[in-house]
N, C-alpha and C. Protein backbone atom coordinates (compact mmCIF):
# COMPACT_ATOMS: atom_id res chain seq x y z
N UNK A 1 -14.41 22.99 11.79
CA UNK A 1 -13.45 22.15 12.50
C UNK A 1 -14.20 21.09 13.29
N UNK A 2 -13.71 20.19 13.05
CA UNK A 2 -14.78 18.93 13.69
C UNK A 2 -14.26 18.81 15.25
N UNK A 3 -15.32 18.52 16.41
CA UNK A 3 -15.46 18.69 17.67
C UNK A 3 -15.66 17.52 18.12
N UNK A 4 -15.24 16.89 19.02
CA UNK A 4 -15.05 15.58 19.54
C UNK A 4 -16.25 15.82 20.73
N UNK A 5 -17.64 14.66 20.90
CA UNK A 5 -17.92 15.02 21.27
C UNK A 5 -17.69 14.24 23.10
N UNK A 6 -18.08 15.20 24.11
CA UNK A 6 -17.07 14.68 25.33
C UNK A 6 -17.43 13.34 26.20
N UNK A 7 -19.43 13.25 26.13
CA UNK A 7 -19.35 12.28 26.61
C UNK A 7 -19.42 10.68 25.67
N UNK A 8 -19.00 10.91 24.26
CA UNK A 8 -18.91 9.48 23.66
C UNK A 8 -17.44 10.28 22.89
N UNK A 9 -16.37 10.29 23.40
CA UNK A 9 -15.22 10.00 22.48
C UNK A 9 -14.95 9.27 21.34
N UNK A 10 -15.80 8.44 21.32
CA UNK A 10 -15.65 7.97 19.77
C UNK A 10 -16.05 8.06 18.45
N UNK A 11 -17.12 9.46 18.92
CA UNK A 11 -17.70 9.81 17.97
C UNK A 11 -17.32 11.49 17.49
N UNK A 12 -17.13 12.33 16.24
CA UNK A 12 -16.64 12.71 15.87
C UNK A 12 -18.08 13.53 15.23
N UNK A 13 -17.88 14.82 15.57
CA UNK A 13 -19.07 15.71 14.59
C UNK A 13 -18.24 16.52 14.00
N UNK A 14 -18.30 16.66 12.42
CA UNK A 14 -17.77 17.43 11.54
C UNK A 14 -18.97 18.22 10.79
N UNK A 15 -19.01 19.52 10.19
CA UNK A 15 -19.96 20.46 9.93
C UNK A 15 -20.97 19.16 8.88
N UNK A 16 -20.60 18.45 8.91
CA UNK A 16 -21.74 17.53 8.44
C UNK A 16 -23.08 16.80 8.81
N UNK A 17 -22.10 16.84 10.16
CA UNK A 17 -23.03 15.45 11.10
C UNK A 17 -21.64 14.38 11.77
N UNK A 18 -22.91 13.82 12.64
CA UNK A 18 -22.03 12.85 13.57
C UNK A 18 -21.37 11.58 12.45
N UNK A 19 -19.90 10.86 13.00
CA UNK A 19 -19.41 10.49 11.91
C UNK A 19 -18.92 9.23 13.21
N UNK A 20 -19.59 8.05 13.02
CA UNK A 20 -19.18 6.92 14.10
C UNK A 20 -17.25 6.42 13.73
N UNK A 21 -16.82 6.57 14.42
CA UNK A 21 -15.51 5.35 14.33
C UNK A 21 -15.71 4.22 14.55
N UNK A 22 -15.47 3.56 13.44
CA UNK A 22 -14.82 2.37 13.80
C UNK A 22 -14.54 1.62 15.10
N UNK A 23 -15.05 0.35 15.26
CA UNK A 23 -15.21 0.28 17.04
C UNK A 23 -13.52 -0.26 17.37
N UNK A 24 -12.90 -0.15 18.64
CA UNK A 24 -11.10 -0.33 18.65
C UNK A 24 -10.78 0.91 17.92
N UNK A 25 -10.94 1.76 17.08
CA UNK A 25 -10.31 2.53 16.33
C UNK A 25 -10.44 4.01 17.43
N UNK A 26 -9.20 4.75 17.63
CA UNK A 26 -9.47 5.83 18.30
C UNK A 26 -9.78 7.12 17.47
N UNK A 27 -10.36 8.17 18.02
CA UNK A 27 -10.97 8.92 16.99
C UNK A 27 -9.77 10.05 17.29
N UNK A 28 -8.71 9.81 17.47
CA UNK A 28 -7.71 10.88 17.04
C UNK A 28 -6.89 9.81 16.29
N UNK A 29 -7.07 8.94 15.52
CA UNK A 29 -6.17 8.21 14.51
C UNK A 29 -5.79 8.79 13.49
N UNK A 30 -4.45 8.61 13.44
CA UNK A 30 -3.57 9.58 12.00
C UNK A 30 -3.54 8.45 11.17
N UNK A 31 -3.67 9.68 9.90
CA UNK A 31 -3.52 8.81 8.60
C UNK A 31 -2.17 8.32 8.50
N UNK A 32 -1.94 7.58 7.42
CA UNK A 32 -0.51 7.01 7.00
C UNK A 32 -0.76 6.90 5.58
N UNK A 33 0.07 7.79 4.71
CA UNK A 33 -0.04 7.80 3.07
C UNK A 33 1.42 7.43 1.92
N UNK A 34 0.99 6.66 1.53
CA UNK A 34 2.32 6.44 0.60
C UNK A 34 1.94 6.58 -0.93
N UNK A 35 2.54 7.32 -1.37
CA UNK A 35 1.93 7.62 -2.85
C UNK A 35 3.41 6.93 -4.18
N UNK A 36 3.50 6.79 -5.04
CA UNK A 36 4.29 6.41 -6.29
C UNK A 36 3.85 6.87 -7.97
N UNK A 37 5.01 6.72 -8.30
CA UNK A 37 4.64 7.07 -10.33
C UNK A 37 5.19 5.70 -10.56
N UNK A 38 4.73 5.58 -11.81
CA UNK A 38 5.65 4.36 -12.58
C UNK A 38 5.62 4.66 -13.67
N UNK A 39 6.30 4.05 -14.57
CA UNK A 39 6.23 4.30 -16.41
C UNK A 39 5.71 2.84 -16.68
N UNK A 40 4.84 2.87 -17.47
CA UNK A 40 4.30 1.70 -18.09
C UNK A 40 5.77 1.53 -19.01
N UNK A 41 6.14 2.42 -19.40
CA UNK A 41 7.27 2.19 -20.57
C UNK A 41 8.29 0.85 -20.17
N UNK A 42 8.55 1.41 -18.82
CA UNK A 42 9.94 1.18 -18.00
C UNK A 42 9.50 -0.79 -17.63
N UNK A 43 8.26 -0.82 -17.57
CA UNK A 43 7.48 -2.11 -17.11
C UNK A 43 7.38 -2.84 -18.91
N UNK A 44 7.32 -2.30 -19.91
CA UNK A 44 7.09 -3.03 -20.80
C UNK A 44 8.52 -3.54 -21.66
N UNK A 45 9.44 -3.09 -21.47
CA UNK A 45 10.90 -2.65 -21.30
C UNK A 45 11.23 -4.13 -20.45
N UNK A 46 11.17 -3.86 -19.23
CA UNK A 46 11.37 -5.17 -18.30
C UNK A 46 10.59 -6.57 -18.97
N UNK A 47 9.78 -6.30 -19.02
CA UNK A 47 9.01 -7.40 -19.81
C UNK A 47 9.33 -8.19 -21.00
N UNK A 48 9.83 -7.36 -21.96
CA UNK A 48 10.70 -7.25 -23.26
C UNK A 48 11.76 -7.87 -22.81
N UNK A 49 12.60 -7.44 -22.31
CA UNK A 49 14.29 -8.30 -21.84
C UNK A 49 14.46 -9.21 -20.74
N UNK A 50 13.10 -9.64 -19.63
CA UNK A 50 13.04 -10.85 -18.63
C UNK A 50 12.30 -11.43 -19.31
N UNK A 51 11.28 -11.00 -19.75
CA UNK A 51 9.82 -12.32 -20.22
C UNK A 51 8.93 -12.53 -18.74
N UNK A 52 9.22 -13.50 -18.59
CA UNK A 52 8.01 -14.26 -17.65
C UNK A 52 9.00 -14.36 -16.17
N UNK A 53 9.86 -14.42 -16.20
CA UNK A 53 11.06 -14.39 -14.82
C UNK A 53 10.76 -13.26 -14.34
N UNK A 54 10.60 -11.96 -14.90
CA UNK A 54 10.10 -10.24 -14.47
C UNK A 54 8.91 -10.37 -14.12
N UNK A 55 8.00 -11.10 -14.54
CA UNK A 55 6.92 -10.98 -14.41
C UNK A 55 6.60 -11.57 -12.90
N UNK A 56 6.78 -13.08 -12.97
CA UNK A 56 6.60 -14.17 -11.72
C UNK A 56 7.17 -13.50 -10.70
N UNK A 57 8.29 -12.65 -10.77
CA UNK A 57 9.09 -12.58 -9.76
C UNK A 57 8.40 -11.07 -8.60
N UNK A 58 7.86 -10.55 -9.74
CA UNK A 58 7.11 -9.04 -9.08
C UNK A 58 5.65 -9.07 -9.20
N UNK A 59 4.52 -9.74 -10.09
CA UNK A 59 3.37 -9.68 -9.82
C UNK A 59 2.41 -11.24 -9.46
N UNK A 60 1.83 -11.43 -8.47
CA UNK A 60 0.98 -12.85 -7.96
C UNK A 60 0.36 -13.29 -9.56
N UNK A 61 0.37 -14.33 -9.33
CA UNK A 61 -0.71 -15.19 -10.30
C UNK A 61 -1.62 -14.21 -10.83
N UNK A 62 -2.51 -13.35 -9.45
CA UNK A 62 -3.79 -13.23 -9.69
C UNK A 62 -3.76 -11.31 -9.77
N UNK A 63 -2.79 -10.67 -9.88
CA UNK A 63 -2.51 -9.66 -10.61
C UNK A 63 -2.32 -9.41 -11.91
N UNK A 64 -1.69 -10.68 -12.52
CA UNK A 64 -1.31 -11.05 -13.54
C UNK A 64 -2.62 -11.15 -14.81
N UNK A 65 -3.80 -12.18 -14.10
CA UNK A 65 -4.77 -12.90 -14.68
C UNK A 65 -5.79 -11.40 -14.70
N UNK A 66 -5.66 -10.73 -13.44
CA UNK A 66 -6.85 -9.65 -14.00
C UNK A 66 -5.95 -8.41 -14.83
N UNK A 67 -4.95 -8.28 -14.65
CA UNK A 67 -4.14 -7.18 -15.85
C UNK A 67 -3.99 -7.71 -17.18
N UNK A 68 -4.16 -9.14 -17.44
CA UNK A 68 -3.76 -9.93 -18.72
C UNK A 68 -2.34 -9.30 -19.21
N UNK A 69 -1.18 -8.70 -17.86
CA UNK A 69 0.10 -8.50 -18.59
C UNK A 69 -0.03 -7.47 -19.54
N UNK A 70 -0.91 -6.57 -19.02
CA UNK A 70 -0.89 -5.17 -19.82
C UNK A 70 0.00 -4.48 -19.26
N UNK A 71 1.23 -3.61 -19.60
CA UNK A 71 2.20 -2.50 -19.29
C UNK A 71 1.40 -1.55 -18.12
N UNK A 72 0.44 -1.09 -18.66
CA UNK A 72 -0.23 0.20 -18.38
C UNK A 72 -0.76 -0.43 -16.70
N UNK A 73 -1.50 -1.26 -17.02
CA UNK A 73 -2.28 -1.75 -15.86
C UNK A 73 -1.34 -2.69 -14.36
N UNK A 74 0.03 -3.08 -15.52
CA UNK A 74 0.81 -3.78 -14.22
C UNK A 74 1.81 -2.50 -13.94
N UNK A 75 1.52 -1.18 -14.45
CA UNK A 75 2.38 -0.16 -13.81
C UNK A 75 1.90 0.23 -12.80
N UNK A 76 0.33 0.52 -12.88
CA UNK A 76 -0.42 0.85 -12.14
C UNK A 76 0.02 0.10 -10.53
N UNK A 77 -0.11 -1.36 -10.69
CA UNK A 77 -0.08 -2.37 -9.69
C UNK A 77 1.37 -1.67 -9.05
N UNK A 78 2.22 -2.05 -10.17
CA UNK A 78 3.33 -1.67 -9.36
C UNK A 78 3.61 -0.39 -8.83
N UNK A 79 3.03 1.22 -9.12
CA UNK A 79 3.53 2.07 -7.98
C UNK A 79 2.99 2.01 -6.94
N UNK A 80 1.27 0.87 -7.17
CA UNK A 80 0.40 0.76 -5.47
C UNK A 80 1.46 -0.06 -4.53
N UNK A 81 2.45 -1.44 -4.94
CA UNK A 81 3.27 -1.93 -4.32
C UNK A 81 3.71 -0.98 -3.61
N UNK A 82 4.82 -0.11 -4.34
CA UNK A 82 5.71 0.90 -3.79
C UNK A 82 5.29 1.97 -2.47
N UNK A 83 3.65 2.54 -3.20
CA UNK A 83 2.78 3.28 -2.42
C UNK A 83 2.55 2.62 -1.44
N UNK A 84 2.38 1.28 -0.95
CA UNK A 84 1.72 0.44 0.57
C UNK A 84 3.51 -0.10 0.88
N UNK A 85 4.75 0.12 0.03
CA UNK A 85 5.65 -0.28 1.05
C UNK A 85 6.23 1.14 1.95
N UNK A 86 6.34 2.15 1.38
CA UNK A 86 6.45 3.89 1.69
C UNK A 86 5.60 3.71 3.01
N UNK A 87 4.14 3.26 2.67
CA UNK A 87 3.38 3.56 3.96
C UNK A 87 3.55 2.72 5.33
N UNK A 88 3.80 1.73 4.75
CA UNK A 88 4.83 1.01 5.91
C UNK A 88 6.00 1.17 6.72
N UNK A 89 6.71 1.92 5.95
CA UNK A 89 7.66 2.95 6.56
C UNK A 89 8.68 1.68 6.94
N UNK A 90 9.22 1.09 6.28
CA UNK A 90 10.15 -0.23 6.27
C UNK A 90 11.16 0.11 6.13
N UNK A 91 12.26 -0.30 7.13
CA UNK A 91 13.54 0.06 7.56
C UNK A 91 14.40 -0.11 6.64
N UNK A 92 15.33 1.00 5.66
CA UNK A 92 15.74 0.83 4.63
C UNK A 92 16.76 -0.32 4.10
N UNK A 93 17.26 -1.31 5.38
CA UNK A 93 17.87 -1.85 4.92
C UNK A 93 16.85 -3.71 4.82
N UNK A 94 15.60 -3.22 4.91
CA UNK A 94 14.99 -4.73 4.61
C UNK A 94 14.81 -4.93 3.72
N UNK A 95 14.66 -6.17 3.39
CA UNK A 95 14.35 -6.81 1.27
C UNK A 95 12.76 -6.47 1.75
N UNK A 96 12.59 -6.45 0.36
CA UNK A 96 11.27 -6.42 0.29
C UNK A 96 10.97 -7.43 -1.23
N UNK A 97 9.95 -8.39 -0.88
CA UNK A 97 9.69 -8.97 -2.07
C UNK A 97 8.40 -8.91 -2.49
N UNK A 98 8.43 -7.64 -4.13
CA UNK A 98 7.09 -7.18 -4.01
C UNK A 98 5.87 -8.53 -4.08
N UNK A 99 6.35 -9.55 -4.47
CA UNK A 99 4.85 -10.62 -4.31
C UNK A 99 4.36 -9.93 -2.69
N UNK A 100 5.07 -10.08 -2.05
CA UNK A 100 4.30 -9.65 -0.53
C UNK A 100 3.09 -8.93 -0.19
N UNK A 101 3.27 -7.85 -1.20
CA UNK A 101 1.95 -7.17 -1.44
C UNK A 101 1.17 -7.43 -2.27
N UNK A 102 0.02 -7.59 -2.43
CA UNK A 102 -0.81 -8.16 -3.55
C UNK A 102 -1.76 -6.98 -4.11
N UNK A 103 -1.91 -6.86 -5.61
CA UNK A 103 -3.23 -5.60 -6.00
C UNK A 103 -4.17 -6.42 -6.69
N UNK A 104 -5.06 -6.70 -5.56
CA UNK A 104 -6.37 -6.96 -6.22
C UNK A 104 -7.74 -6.59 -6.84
N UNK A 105 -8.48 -6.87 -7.26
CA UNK A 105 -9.87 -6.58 -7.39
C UNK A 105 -10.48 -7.29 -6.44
N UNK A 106 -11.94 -6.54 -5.67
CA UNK A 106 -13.10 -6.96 -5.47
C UNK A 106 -14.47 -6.60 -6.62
N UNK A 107 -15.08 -7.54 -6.17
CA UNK A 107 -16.42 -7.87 -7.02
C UNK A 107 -16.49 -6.87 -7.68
N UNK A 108 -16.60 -5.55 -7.35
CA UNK A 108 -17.10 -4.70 -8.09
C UNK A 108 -15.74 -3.91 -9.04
N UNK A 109 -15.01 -4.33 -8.89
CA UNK A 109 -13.25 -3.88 -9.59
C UNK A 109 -12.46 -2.80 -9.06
N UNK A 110 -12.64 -2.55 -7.82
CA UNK A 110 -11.67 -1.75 -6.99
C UNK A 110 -10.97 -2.66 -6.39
N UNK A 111 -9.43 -1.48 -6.20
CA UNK A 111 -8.92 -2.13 -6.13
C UNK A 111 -8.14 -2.61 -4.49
N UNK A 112 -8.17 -4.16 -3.80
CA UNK A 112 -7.65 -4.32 -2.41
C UNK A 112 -6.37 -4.80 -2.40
N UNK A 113 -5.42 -4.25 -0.97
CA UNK A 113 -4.51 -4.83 -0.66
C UNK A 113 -4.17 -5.93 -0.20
N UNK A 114 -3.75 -6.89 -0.28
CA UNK A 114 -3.63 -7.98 0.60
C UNK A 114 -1.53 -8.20 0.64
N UNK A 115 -1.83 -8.30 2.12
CA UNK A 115 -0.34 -8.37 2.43
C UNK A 115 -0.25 -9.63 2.78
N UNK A 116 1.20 -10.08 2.61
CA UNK A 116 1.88 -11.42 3.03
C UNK A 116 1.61 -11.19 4.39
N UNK A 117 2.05 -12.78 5.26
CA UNK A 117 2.03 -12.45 7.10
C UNK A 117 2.91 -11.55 7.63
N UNK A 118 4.10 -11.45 6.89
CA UNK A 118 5.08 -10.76 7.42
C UNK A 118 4.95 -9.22 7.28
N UNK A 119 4.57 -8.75 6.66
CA UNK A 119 4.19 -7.45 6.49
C UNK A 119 2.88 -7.06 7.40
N UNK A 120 1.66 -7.82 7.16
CA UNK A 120 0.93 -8.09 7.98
C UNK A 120 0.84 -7.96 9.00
N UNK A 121 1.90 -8.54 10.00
CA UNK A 121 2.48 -8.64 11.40
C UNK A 121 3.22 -6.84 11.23
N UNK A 122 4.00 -6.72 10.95
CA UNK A 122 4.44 -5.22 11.17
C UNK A 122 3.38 -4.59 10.84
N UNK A 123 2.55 -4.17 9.79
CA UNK A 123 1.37 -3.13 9.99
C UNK A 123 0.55 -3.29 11.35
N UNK A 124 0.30 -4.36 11.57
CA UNK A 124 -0.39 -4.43 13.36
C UNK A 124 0.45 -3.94 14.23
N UNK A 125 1.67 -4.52 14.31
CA UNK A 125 2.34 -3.57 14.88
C UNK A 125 2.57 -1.88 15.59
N UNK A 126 2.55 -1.52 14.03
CA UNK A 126 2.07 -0.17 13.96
C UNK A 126 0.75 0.27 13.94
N UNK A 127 -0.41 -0.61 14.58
CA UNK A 127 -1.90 0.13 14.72
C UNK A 127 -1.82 0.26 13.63
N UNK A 128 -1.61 -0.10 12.04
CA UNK A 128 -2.21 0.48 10.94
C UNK A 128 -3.87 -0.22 10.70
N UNK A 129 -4.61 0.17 10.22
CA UNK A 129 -5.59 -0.55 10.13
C UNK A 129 -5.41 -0.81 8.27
N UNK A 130 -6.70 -1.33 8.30
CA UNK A 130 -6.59 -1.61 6.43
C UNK A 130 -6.26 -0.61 5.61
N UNK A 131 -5.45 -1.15 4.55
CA UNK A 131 -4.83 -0.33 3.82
C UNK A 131 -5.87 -0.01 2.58
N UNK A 132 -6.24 1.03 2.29
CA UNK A 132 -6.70 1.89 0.75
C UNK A 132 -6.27 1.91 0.14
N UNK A 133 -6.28 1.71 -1.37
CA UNK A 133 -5.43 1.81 -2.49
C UNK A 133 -6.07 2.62 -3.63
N UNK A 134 -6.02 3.70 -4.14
CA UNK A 134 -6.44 3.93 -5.30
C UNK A 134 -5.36 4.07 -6.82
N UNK A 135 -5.82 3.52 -8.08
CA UNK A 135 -4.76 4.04 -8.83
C UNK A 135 -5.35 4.15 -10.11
N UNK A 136 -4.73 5.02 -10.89
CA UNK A 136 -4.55 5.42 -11.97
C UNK A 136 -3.46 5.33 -13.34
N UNK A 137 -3.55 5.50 -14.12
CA UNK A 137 -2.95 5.61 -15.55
C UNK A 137 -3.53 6.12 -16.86
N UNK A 138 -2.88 7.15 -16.91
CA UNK A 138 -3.04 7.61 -17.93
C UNK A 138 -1.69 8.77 -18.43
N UNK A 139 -1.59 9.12 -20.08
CA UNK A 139 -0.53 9.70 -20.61
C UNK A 139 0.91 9.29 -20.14
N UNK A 140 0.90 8.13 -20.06
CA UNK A 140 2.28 7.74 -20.43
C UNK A 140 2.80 7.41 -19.02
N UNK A 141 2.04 7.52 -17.92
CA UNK A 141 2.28 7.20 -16.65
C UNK A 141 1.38 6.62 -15.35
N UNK A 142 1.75 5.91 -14.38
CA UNK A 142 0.41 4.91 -13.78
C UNK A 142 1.05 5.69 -12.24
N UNK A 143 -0.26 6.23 -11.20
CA UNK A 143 0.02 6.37 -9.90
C UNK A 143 -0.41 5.98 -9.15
N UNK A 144 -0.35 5.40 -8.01
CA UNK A 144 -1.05 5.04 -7.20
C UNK A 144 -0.84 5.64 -5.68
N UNK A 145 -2.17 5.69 -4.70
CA UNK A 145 -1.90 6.29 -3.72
C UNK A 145 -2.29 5.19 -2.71
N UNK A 146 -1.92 5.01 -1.51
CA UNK A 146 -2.06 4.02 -0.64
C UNK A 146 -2.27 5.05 1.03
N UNK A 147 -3.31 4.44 1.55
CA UNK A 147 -3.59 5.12 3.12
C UNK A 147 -4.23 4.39 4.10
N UNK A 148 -4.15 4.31 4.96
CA UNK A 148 -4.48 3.55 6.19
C UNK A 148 -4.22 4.47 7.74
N UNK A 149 -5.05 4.20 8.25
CA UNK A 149 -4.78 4.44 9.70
C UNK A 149 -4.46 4.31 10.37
N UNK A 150 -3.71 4.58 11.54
CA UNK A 150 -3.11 4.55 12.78
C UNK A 150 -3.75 4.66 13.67
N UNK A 151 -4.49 3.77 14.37
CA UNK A 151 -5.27 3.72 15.65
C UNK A 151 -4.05 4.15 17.16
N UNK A 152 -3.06 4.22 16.81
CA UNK A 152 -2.22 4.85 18.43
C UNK A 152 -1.10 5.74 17.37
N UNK A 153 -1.52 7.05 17.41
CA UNK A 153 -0.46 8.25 16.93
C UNK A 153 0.75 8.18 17.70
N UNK A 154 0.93 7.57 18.49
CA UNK A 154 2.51 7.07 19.15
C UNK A 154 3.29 6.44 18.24
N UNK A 155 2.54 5.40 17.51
CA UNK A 155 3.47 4.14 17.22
C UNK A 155 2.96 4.34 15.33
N UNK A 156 2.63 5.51 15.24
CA UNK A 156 2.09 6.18 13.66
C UNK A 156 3.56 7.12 13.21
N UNK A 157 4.02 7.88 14.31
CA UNK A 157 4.88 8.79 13.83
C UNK A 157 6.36 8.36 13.46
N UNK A 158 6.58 7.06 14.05
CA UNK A 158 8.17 6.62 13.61
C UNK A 158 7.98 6.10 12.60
N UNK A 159 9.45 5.27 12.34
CA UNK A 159 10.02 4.19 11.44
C UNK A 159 9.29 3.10 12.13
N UNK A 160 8.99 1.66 11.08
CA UNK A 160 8.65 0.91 11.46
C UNK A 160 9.16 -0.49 12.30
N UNK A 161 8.83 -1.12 13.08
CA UNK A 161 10.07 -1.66 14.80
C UNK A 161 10.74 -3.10 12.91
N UNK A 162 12.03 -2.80 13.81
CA UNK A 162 12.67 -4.09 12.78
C UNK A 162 11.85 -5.26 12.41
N UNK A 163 12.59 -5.79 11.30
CA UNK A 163 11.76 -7.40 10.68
C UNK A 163 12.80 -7.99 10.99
N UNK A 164 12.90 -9.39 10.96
CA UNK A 164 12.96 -10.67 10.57
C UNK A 164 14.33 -10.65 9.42
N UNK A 165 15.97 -10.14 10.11
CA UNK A 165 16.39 -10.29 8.23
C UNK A 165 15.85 -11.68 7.35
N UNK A 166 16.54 -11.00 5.87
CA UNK A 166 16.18 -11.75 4.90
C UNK A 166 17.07 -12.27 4.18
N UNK A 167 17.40 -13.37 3.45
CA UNK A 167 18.38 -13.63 2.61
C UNK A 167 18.45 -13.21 1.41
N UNK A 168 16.80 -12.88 1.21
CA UNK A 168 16.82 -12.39 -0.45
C UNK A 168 17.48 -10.88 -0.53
N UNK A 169 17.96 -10.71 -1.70
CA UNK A 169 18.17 -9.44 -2.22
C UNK A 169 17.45 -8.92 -2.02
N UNK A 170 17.73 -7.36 -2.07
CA UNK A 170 15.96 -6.43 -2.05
C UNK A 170 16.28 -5.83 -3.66
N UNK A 171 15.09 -5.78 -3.79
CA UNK A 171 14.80 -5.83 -5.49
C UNK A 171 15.18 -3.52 -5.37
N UNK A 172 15.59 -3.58 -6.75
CA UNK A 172 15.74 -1.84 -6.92
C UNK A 172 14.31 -1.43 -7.13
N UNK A 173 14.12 0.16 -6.25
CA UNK A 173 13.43 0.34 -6.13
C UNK A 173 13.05 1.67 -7.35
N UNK A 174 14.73 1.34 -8.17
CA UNK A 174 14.44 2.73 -9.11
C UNK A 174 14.90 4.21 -8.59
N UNK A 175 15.02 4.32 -6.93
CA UNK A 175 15.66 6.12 -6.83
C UNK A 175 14.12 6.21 -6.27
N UNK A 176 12.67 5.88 -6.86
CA UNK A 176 11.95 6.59 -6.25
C UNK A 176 11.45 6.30 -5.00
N UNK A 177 11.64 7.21 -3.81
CA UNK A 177 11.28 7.34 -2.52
C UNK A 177 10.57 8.51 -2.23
């Protein structure tokens, strides 16, 4: 069981060794996890009967250009969407427009979040710090898991404080929550 030690609180010894936090970050910060499935099927399907309107409307330019519009790989993208809006914990009656969230690559091909301002602004809100994304696909289905931290376990355990309404529709999310 890892032991906080008393005269540097910010440092954290687990049967490993000392483990620095993050500087601003408190070392009792709770996680925040949002996980999703998708069907590549259900995405190639959409693709098939919108074309390029399905496409523009749910993945950035630059999701697009590194998936080359593969099923499998923009399923993937899309349950990490779902997975970083869950973890946001977004008040069920806000739109959400998945461009907002972005699934990128860095240099080395993992994969980063990048949020619109508006989302942006509510994760600070909530002390979340940067969001993690990992995902997968394989046998006929793509998952992704999404986690970030909560630097004040106060403002970690609710719903997230209202947005900004919206005029847009909020796109279906499918049932899965």
């Amino acid at each position: 069981m890892p032991q906080a030690v008393e005269s540097r609180p910010s440092v954290v010894r687990p049967a490993t060794g000392p483990v620095r936090v993050p500087e601003g970050r408190s070392a009792r910060a709770v996680p925040r996890v949002g996980v999703d499935l998708a069907d590549p099927a259900e995405i190639a399907a959409s693709i098939a009967r919108f074309g390029p309107r399905y496409l523009d409307r749910v993945f950035t330019p630059a999701e697009r250009a590194h998936t080359g519009d593969a099923p499998e790989r923009l399923a993937a993208r899309f349950a990490a969407k779902e997975a970083v809006i869950k973890l946001l914990r977004l008040p069920a009656d806000t739109a959400v427009v998945y461009r907002e969230v972005e699934i990128v690559a860095d240099a080395a091909g993992a994969p980063l979040v990048h949020l619109a301002p508006r989302l942006e602004a509510l994760a600070a809100a909530q002390g979340l710090g940067p969001i993690a994304v990992s995902l997968s696909h394989e046998r006929g289905l793509a998952a992704a898991t999404a986690l970030a931290l909560a630097s004040d376990p106060s403002r970690a355990a609710g719903p997230a404080p209202a947005l900004a309404s919206e005029s847009a529709p909020r796109p279906t999310r499918g049932g899965r929550r």
